[in-house]
Protein backbone atom coordinates (compact mmCIF):
# COMPACT_ATOMS: atom_id res chain seq x y z
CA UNK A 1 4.26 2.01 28.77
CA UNK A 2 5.09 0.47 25.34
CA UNK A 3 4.20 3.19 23.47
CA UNK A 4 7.01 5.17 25.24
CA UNK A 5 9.45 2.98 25.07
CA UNK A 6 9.03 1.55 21.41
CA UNK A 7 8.10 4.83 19.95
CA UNK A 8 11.16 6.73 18.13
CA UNK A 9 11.74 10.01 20.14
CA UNK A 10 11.58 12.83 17.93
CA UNK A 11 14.23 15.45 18.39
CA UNK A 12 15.55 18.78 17.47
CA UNK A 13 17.94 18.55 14.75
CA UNK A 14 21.52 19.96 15.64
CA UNK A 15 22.84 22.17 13.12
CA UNK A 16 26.46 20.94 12.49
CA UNK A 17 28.49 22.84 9.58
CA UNK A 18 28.81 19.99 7.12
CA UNK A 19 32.08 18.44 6.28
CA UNK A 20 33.54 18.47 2.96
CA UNK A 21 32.36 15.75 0.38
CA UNK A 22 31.01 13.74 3.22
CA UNK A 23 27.03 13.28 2.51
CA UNK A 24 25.55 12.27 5.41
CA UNK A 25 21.24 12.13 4.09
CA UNK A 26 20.18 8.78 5.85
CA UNK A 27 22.06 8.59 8.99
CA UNK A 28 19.13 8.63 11.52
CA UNK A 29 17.56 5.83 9.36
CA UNK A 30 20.21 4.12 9.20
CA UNK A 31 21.04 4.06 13.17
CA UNK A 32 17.43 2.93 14.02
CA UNK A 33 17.50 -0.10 11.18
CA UNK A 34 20.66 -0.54 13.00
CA UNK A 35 18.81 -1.26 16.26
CA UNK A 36 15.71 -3.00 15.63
CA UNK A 37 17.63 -5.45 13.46
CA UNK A 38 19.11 -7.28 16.63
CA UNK A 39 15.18 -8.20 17.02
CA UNK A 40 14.46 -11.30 15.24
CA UNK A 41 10.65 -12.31 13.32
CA UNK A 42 9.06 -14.75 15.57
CA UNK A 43 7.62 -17.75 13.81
CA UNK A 44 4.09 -18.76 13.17
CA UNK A 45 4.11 -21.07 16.38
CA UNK A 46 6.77 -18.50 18.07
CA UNK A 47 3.93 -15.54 17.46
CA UNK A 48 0.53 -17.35 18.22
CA UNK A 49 2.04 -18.35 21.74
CA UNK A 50 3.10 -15.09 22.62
CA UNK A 51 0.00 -13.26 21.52
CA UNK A 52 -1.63 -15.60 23.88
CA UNK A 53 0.04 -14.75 27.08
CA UNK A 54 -0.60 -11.14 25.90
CA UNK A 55 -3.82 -11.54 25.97
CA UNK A 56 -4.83 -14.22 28.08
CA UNK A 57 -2.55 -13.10 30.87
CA UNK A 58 -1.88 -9.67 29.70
CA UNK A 59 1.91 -10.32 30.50
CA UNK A 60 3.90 -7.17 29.71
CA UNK A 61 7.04 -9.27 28.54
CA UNK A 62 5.08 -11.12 25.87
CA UNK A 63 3.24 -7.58 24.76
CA UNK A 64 6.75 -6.09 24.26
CA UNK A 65 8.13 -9.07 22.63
CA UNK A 66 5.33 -8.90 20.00
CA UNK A 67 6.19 -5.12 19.43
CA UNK A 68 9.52 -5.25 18.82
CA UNK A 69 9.09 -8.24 16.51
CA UNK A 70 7.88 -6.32 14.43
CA UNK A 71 9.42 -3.03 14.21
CA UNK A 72 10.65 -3.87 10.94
CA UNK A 73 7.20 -4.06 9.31
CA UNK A 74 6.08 -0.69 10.79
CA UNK A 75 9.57 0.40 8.87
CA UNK A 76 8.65 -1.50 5.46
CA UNK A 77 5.26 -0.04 5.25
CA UNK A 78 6.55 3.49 6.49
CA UNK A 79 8.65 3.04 3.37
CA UNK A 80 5.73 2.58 0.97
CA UNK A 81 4.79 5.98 1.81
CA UNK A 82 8.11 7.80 1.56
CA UNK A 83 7.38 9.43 -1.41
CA UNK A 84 4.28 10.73 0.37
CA UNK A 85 6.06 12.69 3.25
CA UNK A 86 9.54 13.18 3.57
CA UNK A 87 10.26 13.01 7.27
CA UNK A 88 10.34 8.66 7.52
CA UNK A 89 11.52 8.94 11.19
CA UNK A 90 8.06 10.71 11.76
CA UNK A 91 6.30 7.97 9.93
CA UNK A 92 7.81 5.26 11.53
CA UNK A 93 6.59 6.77 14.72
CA UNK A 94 3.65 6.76 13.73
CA UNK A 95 3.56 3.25 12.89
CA UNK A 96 4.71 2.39 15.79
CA UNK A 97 1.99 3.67 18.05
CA UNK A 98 -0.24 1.65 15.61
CA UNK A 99 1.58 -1.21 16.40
CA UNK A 100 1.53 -0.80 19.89
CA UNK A 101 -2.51 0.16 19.34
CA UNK A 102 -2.29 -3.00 17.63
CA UNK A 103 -0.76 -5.13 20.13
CA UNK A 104 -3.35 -4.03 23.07
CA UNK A 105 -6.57 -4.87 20.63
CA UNK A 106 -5.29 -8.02 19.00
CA UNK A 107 -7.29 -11.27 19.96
CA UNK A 108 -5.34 -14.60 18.89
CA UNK A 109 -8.46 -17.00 19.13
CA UNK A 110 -9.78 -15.62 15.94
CA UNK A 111 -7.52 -16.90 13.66
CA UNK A 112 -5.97 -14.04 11.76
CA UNK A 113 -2.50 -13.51 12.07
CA UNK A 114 -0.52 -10.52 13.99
CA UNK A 115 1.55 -9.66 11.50
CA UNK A 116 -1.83 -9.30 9.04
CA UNK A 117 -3.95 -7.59 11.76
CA UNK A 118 -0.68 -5.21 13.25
CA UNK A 119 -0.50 -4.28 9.32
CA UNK A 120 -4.15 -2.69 9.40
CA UNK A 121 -3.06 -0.70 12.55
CA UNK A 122 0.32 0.42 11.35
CA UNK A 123 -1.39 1.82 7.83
CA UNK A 124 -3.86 3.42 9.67
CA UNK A 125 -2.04 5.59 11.83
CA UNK A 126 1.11 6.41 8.95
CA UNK A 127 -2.07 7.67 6.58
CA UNK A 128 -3.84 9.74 9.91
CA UNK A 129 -0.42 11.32 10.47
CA UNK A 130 -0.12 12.08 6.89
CA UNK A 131 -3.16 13.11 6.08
CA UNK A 132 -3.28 15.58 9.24
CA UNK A 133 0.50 17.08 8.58
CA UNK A 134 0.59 17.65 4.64
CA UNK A 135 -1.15 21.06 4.59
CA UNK A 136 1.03 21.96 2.10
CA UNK A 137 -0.33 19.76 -1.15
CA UNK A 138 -3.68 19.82 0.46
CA UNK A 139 -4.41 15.97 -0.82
CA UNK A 140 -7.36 15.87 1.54
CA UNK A 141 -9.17 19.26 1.33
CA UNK A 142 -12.53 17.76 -0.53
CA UNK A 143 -14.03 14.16 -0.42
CA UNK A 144 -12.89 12.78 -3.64
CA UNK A 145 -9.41 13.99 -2.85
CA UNK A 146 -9.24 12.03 0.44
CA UNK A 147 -11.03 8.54 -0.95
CA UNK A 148 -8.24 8.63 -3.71
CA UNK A 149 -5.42 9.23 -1.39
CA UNK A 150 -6.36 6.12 0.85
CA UNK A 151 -7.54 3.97 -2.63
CA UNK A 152 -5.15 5.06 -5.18
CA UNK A 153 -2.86 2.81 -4.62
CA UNK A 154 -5.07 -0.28 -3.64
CA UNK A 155 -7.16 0.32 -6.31
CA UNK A 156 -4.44 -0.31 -9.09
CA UNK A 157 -2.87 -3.39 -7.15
CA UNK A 158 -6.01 -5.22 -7.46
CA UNK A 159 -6.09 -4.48 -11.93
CA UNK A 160 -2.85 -4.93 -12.37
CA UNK A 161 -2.81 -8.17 -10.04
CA UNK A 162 -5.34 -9.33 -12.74
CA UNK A 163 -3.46 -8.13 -16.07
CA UNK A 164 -5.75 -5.01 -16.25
CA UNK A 165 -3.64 -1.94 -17.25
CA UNK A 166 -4.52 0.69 -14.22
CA UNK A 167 -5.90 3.00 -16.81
CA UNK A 168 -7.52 6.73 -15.25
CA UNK A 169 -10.92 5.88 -16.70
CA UNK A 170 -11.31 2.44 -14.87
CA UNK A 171 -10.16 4.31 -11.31
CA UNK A 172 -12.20 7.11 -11.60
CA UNK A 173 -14.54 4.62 -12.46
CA UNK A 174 -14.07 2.59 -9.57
CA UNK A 175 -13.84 5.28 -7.46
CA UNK A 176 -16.58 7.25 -7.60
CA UNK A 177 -14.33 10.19 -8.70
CA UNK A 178 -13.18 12.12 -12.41
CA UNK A 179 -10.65 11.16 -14.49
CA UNK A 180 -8.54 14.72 -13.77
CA UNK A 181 -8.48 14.04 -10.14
CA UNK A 182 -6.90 10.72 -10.92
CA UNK A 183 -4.43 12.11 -12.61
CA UNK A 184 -3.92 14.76 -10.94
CA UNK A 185 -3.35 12.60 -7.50
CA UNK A 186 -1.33 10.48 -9.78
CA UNK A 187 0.94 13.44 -10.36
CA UNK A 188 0.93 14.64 -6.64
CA UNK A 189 2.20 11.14 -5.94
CA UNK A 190 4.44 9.90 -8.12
CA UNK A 191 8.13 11.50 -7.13
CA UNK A 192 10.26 9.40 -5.37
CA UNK A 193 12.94 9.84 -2.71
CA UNK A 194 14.80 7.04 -1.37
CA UNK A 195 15.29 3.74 -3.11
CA UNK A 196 14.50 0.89 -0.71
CA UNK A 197 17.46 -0.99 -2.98
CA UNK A 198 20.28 2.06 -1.82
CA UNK A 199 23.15 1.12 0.04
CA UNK A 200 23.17 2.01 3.97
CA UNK A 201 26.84 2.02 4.03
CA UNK A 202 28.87 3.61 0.71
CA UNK A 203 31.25 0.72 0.09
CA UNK A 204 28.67 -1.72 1.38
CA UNK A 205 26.23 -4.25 -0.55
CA UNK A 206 23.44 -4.29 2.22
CA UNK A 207 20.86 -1.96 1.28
CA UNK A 208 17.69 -0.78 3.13
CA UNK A 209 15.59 -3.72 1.92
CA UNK A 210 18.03 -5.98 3.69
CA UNK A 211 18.02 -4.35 6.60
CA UNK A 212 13.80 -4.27 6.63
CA UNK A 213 12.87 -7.85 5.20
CA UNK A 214 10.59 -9.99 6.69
CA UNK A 215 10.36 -13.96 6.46
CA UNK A 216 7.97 -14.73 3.89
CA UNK A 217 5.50 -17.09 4.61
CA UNK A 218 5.06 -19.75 1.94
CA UNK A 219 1.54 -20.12 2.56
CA UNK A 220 0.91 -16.68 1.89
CA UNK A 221 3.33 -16.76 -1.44
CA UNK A 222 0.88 -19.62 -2.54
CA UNK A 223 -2.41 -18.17 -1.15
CA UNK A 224 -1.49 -14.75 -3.48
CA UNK A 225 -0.56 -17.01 -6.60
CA UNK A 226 -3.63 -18.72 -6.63
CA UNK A 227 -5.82 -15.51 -6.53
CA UNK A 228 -4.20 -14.33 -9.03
CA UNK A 229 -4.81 -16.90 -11.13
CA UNK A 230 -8.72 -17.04 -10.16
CA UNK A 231 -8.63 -13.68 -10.79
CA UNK A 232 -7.06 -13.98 -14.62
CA UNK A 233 -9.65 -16.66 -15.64
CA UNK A 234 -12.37 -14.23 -14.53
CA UNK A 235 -10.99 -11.56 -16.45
CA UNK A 236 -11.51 -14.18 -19.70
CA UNK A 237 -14.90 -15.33 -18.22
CA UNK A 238 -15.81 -11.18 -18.03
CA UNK A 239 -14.52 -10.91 -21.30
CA UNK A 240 -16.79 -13.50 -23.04
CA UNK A 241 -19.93 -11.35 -21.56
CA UNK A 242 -19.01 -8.62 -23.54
CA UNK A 243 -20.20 -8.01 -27.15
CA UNK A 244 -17.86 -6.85 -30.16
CA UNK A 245 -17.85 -2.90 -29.25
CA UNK A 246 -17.60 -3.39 -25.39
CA UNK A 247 -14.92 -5.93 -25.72
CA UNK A 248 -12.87 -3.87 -27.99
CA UNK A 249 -13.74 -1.09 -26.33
CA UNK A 250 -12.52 -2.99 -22.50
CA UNK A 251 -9.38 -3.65 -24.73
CA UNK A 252 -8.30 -0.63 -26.57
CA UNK A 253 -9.79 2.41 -24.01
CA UNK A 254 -10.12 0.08 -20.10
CA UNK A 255 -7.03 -1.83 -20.69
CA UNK A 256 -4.65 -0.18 -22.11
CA UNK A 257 -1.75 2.34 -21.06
CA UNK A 258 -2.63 4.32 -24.46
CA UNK A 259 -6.25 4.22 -24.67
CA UNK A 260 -8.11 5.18 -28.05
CA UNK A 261 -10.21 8.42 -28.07
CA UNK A 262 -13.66 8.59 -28.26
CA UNK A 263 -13.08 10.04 -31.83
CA UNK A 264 -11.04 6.92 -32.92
CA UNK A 265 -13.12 3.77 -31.50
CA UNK A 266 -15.92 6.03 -32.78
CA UNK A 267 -14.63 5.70 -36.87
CA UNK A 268 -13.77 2.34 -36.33
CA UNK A 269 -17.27 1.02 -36.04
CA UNK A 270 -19.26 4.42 -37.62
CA UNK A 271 -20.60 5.68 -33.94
CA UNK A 272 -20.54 9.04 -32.71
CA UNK A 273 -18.35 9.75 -29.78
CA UNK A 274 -21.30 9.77 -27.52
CA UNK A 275 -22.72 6.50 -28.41
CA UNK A 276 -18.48 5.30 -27.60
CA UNK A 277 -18.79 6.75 -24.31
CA UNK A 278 -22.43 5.09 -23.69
CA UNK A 279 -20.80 1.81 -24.34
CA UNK A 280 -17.42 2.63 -22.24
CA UNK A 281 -19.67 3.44 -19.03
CA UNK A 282 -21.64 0.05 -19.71
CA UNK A 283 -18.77 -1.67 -19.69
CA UNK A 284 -17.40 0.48 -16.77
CA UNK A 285 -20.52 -1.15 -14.60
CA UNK A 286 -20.68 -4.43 -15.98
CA UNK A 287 -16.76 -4.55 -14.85
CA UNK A 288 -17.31 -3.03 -11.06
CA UNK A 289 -20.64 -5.06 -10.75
CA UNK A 290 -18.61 -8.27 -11.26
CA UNK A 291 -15.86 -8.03 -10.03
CA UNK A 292 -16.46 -6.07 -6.80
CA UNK A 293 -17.93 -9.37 -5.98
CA UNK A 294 -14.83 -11.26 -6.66
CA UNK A 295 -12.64 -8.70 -4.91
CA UNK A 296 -14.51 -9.36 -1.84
CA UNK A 297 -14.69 -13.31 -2.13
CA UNK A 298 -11.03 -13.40 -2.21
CA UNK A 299 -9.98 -10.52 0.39
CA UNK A 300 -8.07 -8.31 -1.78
């Protein structure tokens, strides 16, 4: 029942010669951020009694309410993998049978909000879709291909979020995977077709952002400060492990956007290139030994 009426209906496109000087690329967008904006974000206390009556009672009303309260974060994530797949109407369908998946499995007693728990639901079904419909780039043919598709992006939210330059090395690294197919994802990945800050209307300010944001919890603005900090004075405390070579070697090859070579760390301190890359995959382990730890303390 919600699925089919919260879903977007795909349809045929009608072929319409095009008028003169009169682009026309985001009008379907633009007509459905029309309609879910007359749905407003329900508040903390707004959302946690509604989820209850959804589940306690399973009241239809509340279940739908809950849905369309958040169609605009099943639009904002959609949007995070535009330049993934080009059709966003499809993705946004997508994400919003996750949402309504999300709705029917969501359990208020346990303390974790809807938005954060809909979010896991919505991401999960936009990356089945895509993963399932872009036969074309084959991103998910092998193992490796399909653990840096889902990752990829994660993976360098969580360095940077801690000052650490995303660098091939450290993914692959982290990942399990080699350093081409890290850049080569990076490469598959890394074109970009729709600006979230574009204008919806030509002579209008609002843009798509606008039209998609959703209230930002202050808690949540602090909660992400704070582990970032942790995570920056564990960075120093990691650092202070490390002996000469490794830390310059963390510095100038890990964390860097322009690593050294091999060649050059090796004529700095009179090593072979071998004995550099010994030291870079100690460091390597010594990094995803710590802070995997730390990664899972704080959720990220």
């Amino acid at each position: 029942m919600l699925q089919e009426i919260f879903v977007y209906e795909r349809k045929e496109p009608v072929v319409k010669e095009p008028e003169e000087n009169v682009p026309v690329p985001f009008d379907p967008l633009k007509k459905y951020l029309s309609e879910i904006s007359r749905h407003s974000v329900l508040s903390r206390e707004e959302e946690l009694e509604i989820a209850e009556r959804a589940h306690r009672y399973k009241d239809t009303a509340a279940s739908q309410k809950l849905v369309t309260s958040n169609l605009r974060l099943v639009v904002k994530i959609a949007l995070e993998y535009y330049n993934t797949y080009l059709n966003i109407l499809d993705l946004i369908q997508e994400g919003n049978v996750g949402l309504v998946h999300a709705v029917k499995k969501y359990n208020p007693y346990k303390g974790t909000r809807f938005s954060t728990y809909s979010s896991f639901w919505i991401r999960a079904y936009i990356l089945k879709y895509i993963m399932d419909s872009w036969s074309i780039v084959k991103v998910g043919t092998t193992q490796s291909q399909r653990r840096l598709f889902y990752r990829l992006k994660k993976e360098k939210k969580k360095l940077e979020a801690i000052g650490v330059f995303p660098a091939p090395q450290l993914l692959a690294s982290t990942l399990d995977v080699k350093v081409g197919e890290v850049e080569d994802m990076e490469k598959r990945l890394s074109y970009t077709d729709i600006s979230l800050e574009h204008p919806v209307y030509e002579e209008g300010e609002e843009t798509f952002m606008d039209m998609i944001r959703t209230d930002d919890n202050i808690e949540e603005v602090v909660a992400a400060k704070e582990k970032k900090e942790i995570l920056e004075r564990k960075i120093l405390e990691f650092k202070k492990m490390l002996n000469d070579k490794e830390l310059f070697i963390f510095e100038h090859r890990i964390m860097i956007e322009e690593p050294l070579t091999l060649q050059e760390i090796g004529e700095q301190f009179k090593i072979s290139r071998e004995r550099v890359r010994q030291l870079e995959n100690r460091v390597l382990k010594k990094f995803n030994d710590k802070f995997e730890l730390e990664f899972k303390k704080l959720d990220l």
